[in-house]
PDB file of N, CA and C in Angstrom:
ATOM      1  N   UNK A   1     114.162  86.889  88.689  1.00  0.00           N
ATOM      2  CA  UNK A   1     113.569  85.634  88.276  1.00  0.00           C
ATOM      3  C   UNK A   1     112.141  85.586  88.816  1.00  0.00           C
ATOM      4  N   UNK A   2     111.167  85.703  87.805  1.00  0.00           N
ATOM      5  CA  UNK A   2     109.699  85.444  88.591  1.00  0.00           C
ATOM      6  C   UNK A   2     109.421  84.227  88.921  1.00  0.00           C
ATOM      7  N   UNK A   3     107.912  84.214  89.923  1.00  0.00           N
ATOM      8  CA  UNK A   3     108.002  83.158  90.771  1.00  0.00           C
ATOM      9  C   UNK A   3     107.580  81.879  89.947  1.00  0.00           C
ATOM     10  N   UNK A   4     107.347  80.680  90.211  1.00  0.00           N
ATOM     11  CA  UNK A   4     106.716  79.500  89.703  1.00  0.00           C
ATOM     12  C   UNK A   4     104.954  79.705  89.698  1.00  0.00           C
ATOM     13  N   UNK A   5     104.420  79.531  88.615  1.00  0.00           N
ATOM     14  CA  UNK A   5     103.230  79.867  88.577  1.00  0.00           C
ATOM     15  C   UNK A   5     102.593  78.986  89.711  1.00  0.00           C
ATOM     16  N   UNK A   6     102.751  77.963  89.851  1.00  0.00           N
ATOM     17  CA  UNK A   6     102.079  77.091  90.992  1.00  0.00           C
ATOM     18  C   UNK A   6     102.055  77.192  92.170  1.00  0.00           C
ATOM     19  N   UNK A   7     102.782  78.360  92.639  1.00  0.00           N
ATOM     20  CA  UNK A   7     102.851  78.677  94.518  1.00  0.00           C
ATOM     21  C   UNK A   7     101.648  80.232  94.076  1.00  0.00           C
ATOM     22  N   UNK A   8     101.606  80.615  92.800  1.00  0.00           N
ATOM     23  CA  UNK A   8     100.470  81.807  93.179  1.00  0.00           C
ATOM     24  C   UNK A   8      99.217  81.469  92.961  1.00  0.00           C
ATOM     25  N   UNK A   9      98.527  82.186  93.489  1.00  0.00           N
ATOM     26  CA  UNK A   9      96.799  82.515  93.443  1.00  0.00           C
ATOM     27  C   UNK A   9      96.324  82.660  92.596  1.00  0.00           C
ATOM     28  N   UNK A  10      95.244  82.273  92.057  1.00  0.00           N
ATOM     29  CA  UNK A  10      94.881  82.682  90.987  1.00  0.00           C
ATOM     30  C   UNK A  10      94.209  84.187  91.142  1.00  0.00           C
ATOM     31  N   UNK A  11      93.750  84.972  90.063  1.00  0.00           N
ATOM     32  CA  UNK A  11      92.710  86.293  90.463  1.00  0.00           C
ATOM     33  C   UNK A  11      92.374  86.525  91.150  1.00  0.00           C
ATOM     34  N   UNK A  12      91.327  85.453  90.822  1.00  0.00           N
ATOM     35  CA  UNK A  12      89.733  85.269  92.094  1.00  0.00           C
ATOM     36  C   UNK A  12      90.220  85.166  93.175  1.00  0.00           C
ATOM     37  N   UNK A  13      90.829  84.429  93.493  1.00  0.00           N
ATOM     38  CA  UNK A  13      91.679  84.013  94.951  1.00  0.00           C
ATOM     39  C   UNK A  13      91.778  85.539  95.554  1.00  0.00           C
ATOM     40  N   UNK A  14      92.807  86.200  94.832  1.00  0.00           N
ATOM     41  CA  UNK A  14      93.196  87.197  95.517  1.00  0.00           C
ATOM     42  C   UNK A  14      92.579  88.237  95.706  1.00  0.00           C
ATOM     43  N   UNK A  15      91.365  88.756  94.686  1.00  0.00           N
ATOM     44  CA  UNK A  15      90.416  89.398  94.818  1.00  0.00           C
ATOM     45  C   UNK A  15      89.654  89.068  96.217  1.00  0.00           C
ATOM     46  N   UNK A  16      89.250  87.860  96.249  1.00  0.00           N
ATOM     47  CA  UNK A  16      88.180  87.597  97.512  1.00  0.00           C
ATOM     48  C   UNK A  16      89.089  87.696  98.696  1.00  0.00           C
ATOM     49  N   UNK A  17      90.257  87.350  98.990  1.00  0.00           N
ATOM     50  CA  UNK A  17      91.008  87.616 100.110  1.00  0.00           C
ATOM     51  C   UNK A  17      91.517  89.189  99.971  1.00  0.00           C
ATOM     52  N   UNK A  18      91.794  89.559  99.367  1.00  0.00           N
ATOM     53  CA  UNK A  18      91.526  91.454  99.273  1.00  0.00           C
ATOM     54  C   UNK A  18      90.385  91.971  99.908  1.00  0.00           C
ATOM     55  N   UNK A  19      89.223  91.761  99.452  1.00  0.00           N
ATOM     56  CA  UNK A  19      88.448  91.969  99.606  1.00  0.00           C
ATOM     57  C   UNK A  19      87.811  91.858 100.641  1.00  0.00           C
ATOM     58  N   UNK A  20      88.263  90.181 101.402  1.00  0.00           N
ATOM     59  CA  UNK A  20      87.910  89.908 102.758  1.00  0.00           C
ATOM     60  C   UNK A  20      88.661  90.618 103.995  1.00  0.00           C
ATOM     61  N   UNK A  21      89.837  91.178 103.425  1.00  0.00           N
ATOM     62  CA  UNK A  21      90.919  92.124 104.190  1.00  0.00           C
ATOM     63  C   UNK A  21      90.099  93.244 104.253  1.00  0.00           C
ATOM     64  N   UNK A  22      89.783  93.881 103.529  1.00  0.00           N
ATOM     65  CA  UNK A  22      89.488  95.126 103.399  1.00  0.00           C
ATOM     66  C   UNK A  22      88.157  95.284 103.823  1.00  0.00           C
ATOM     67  N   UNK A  23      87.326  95.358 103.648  1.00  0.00           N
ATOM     68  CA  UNK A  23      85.733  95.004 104.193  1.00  0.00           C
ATOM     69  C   UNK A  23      85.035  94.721 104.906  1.00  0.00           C
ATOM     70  N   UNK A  24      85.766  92.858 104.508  1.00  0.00           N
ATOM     71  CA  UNK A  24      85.179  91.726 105.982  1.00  0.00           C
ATOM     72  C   UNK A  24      86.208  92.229 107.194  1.00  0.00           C
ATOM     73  N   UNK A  25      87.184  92.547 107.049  1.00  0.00           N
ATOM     74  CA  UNK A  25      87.712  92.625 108.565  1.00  0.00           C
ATOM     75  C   UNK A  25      87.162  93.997 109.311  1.00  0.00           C
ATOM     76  N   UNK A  26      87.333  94.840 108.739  1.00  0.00           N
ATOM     77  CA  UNK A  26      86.201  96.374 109.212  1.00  0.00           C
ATOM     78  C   UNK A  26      85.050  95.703 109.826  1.00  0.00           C
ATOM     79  N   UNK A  27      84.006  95.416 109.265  1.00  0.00           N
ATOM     80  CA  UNK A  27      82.568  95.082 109.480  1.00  0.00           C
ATOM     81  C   UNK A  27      82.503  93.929 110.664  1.00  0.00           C
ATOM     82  N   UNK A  28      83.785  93.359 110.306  1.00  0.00           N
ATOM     83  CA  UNK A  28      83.867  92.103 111.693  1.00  0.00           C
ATOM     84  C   UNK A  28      84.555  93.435 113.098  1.00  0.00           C
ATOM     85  N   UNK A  29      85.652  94.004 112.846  1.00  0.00           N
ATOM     86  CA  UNK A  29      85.909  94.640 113.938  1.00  0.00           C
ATOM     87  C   UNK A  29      84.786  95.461 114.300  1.00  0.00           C
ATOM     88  N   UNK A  30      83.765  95.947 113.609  1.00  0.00           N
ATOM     89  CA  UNK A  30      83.576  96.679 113.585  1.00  0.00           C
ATOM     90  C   UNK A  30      81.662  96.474 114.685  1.00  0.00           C
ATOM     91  N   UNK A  31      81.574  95.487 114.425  1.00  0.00           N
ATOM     92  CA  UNK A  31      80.086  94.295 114.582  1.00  0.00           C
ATOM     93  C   UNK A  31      80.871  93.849 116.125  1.00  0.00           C
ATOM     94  N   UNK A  32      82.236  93.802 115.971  1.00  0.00           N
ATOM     95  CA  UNK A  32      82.961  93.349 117.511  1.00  0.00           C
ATOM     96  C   UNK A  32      82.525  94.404 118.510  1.00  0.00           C
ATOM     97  N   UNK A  33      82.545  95.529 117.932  1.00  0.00           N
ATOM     98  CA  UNK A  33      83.163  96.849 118.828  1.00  0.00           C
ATOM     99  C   UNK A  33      81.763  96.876 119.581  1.00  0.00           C
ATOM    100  N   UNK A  34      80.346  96.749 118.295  1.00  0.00           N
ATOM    101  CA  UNK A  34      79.222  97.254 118.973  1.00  0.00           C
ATOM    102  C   UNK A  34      78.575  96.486 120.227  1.00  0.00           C
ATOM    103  N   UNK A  35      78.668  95.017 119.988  1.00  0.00           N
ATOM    104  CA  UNK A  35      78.800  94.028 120.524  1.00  0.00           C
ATOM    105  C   UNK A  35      79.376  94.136 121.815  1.00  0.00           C
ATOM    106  N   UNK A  36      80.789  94.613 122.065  1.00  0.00           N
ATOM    107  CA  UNK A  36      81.173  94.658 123.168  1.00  0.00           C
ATOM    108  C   UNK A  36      80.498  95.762 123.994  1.00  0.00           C
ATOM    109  N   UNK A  37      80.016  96.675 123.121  1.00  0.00           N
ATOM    110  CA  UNK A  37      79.211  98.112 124.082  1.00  0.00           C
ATOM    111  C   UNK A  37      77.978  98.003 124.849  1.00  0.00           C
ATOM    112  N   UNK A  38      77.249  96.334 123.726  1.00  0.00           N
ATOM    113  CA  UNK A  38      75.660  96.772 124.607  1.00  0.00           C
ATOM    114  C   UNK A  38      76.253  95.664 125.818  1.00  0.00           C
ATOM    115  N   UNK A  39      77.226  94.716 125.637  1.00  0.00           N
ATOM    116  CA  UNK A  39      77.576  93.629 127.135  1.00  0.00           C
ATOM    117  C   UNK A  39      77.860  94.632 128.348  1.00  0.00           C
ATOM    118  N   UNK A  40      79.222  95.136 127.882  1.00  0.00           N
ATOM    119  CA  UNK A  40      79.927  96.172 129.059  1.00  0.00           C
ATOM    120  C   UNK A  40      79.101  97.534 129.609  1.00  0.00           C
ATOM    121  N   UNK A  41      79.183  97.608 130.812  1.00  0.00           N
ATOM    122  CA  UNK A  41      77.489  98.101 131.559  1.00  0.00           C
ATOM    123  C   UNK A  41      78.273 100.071 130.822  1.00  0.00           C
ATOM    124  N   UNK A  42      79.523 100.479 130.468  1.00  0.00           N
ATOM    125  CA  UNK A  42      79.819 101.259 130.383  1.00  0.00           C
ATOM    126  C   UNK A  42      80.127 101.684 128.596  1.00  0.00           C
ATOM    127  N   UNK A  43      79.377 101.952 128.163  1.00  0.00           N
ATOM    128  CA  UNK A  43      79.256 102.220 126.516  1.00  0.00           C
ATOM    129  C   UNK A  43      80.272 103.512 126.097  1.00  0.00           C
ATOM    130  N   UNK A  44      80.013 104.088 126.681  1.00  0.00           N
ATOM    131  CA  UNK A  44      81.068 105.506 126.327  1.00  0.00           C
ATOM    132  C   UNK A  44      82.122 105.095 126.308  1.00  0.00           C
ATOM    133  N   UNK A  45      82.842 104.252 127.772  1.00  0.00           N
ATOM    134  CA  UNK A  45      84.432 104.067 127.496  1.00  0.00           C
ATOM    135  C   UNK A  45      84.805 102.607 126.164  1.00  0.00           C
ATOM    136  N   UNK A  46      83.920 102.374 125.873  1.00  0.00           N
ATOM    137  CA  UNK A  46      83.904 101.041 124.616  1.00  0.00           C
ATOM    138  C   UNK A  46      83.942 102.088 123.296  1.00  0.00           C
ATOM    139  N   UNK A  47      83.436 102.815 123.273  1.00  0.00           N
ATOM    140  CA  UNK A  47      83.300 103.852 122.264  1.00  0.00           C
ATOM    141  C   UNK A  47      84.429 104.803 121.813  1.00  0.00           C
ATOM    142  N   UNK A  48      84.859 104.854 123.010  1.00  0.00           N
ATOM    143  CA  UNK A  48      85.973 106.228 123.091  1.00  0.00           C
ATOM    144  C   UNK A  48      87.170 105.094 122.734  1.00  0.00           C
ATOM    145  N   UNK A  49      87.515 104.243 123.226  1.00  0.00           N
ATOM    146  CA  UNK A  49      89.073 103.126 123.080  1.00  0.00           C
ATOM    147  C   UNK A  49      88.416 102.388 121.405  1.00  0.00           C
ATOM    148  N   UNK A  50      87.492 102.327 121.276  1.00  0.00           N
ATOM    149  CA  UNK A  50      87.291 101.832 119.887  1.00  0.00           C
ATOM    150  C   UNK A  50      87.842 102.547 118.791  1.00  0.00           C
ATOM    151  N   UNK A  51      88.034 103.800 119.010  1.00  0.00           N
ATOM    152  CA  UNK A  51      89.314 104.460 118.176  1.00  0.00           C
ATOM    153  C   UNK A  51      90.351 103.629 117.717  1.00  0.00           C
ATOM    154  N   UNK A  52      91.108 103.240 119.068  1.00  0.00           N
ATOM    155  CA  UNK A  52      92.318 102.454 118.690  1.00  0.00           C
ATOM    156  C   UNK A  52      92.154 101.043 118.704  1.00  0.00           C
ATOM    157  N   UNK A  53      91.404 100.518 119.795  1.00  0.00           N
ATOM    158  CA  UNK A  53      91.023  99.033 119.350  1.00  0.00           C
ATOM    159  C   UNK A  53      90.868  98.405 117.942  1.00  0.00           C
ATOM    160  N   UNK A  54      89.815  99.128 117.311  1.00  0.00           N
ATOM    161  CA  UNK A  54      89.302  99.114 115.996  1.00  0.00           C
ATOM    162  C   UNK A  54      90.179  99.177 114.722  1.00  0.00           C
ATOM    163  N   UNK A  55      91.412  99.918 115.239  1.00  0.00           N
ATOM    164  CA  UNK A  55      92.178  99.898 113.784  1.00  0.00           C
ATOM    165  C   UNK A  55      93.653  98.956 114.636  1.00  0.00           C
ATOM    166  N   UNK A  56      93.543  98.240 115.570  1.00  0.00           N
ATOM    167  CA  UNK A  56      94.846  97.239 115.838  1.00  0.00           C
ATOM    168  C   UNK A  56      93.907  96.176 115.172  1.00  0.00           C
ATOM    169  N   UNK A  57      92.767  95.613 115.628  1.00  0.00           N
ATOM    170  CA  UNK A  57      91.962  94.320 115.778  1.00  0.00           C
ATOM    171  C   UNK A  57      91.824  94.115 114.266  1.00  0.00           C
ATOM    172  N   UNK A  58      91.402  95.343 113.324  1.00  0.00           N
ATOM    173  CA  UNK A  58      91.244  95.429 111.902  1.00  0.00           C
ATOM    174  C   UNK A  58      92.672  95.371 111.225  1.00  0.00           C
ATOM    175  N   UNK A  59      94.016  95.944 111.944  1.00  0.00           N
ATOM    176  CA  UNK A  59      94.899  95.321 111.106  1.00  0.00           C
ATOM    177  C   UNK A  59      94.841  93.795 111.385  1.00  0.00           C
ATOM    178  N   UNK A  60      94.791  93.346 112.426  1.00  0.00           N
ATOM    179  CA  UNK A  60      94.784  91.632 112.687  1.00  0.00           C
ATOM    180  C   UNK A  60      94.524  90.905 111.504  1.00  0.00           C
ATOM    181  N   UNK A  61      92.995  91.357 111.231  1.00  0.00           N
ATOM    182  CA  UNK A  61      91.975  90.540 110.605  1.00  0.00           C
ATOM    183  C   UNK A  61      92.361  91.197 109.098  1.00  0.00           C
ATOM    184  N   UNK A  62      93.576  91.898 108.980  1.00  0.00           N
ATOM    185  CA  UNK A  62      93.450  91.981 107.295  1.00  0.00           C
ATOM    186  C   UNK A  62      94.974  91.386 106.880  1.00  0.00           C
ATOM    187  N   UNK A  63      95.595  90.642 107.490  1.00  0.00           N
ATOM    188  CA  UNK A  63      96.667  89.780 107.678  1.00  0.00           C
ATOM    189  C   UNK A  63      96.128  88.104 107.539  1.00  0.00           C
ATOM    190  N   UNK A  64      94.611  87.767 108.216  1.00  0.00           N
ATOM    191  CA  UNK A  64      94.073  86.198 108.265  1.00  0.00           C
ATOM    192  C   UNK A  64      93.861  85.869 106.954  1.00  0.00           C
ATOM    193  N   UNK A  65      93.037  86.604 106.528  1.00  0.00           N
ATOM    194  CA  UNK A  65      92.639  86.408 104.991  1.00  0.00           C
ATOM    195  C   UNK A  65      94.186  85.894 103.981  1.00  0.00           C
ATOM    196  N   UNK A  66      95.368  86.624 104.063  1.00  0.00           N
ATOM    197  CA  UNK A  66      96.523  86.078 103.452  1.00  0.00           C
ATOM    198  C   UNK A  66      97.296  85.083 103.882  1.00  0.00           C
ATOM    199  N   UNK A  67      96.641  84.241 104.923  1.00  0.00           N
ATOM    200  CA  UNK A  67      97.614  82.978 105.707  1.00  0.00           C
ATOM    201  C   UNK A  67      96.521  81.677 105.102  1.00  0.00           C
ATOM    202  N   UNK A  68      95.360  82.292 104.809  1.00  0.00           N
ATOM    203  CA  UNK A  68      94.559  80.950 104.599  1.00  0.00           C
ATOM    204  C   UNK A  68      94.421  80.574 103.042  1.00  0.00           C
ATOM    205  N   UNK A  69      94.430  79.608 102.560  1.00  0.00           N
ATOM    206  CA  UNK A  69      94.355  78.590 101.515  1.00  0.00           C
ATOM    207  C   UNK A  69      93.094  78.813 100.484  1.00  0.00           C
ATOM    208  N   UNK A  70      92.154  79.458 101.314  1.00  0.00           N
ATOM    209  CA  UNK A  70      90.873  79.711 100.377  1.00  0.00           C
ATOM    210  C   UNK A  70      90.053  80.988 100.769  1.00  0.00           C
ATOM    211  N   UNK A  71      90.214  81.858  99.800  1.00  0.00           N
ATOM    212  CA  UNK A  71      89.326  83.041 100.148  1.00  0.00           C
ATOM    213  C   UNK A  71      87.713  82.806 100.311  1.00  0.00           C
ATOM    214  N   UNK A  72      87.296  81.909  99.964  1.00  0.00           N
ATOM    215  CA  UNK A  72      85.614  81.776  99.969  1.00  0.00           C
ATOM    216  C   UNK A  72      85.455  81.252 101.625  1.00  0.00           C
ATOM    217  N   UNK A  73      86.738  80.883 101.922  1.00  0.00           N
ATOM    218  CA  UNK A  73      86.018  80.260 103.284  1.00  0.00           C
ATOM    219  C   UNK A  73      86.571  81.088 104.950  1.00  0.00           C
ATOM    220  N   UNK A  74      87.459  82.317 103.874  1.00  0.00           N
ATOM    221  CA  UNK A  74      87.379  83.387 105.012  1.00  0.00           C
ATOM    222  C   UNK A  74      86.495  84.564 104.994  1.00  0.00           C
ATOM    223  N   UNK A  75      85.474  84.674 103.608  1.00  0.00           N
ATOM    224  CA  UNK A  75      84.647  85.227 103.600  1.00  0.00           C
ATOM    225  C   UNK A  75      82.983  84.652 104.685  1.00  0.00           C
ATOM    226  N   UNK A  76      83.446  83.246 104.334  1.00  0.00           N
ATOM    227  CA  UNK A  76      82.867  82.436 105.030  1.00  0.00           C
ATOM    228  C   UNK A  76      82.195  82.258 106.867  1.00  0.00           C
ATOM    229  N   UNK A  77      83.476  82.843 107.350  1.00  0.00           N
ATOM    230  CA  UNK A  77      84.299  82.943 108.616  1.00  0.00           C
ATOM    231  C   UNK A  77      83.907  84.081 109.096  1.00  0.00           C
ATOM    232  N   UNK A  78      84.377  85.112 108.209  1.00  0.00           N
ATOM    233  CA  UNK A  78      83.768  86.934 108.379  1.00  0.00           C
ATOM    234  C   UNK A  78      82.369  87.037 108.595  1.00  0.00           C
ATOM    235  N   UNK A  79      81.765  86.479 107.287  1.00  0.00           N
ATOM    236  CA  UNK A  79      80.330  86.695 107.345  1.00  0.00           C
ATOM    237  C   UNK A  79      79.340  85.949 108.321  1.00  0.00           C
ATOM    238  N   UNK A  80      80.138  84.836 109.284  1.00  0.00           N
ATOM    239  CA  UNK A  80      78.858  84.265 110.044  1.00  0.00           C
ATOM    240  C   UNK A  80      79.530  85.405 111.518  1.00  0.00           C
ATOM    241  N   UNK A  81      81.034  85.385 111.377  1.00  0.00           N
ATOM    242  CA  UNK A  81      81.115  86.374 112.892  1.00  0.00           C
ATOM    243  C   UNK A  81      79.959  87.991 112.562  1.00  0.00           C
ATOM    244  N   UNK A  82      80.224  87.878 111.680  1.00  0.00           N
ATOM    245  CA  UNK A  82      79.210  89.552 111.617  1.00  0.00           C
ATOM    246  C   UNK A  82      77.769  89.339 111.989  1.00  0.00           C
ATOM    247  N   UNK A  83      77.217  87.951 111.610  1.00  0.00           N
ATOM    248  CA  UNK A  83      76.113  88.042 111.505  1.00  0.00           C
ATOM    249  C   UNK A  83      75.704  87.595 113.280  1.00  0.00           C
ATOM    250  N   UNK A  84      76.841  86.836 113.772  1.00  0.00           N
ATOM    251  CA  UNK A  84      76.689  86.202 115.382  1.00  0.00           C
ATOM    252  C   UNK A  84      76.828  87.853 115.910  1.00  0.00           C
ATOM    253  N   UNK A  85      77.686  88.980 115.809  1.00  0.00           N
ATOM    254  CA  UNK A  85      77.957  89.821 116.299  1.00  0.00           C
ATOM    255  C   UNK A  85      76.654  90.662 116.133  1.00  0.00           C
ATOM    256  N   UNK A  86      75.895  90.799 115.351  1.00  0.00           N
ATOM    257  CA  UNK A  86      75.217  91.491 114.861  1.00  0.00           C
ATOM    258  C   UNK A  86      73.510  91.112 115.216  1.00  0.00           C
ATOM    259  N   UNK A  87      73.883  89.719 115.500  1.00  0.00           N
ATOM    260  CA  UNK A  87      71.998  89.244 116.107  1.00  0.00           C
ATOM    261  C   UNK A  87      71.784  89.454 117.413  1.00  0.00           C
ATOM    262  N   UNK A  88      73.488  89.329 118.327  1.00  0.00           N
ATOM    263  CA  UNK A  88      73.223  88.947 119.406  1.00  0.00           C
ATOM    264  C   UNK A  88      73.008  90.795 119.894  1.00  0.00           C
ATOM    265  N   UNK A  89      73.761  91.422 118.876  1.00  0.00           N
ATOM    266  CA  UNK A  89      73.911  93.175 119.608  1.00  0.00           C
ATOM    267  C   UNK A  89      72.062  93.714 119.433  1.00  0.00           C
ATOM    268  N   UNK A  90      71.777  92.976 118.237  1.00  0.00           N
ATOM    269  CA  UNK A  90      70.600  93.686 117.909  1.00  0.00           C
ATOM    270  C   UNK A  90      69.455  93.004 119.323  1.00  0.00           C
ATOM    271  N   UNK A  91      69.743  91.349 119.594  1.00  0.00           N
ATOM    272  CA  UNK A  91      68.740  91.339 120.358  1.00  0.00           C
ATOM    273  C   UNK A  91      69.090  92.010 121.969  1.00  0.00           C
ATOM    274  N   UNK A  92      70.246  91.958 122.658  1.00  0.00           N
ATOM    275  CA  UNK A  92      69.980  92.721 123.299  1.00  0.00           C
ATOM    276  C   UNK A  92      69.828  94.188 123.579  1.00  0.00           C
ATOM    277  N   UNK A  93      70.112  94.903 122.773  1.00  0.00           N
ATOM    278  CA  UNK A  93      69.880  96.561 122.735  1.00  0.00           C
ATOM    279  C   UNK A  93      68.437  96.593 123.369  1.00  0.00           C
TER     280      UNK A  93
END
């Protein structure tokens, strides 16, 4: 018996939360990882555990995108952490 059209997503919906899984959560773990390297006085060992950090933290973040109600506003969410991750790494380097 298929489902009731009214509990699914439309396309778009699921495209942009796909998409925010797949992408935005990389680029967010990923903007995390660098971020944590220029704080922590020791860069190599942030580098070397970012192996595995990077693909637990990135499954996390490709699970959020399917709990929330609107894909535009976890693209939303992704794109200002990348950009906070990404000003603050660039200004202190």
């Amino acid at each position: 018996m298929p489902a009731k059209k009214e509990y699914l997503t439309t396309p778009g919906q699921r495209t942009l939360k796909i998409s925010a899984a797949v992408l935005g959560g990389y680029f967010v773990s990923i903007t995390f990882h660098l971020f944590l390297a220029t704080i922590l006085p020791d860069r190599n060992i942030v580098m070397l555990t970012a192996t595995f950090t990077l693909f637990l933290l990135w499954g996390i973040l490709m699970i959020v995108p399917f709990l929330a109600q609107n894909g535009w506003k976890i693209w939303g969410v992704y794109l200002l952490l990348i950009c906070i991750f990404s000003s603050i790494t660039f200004w202190l380097r």
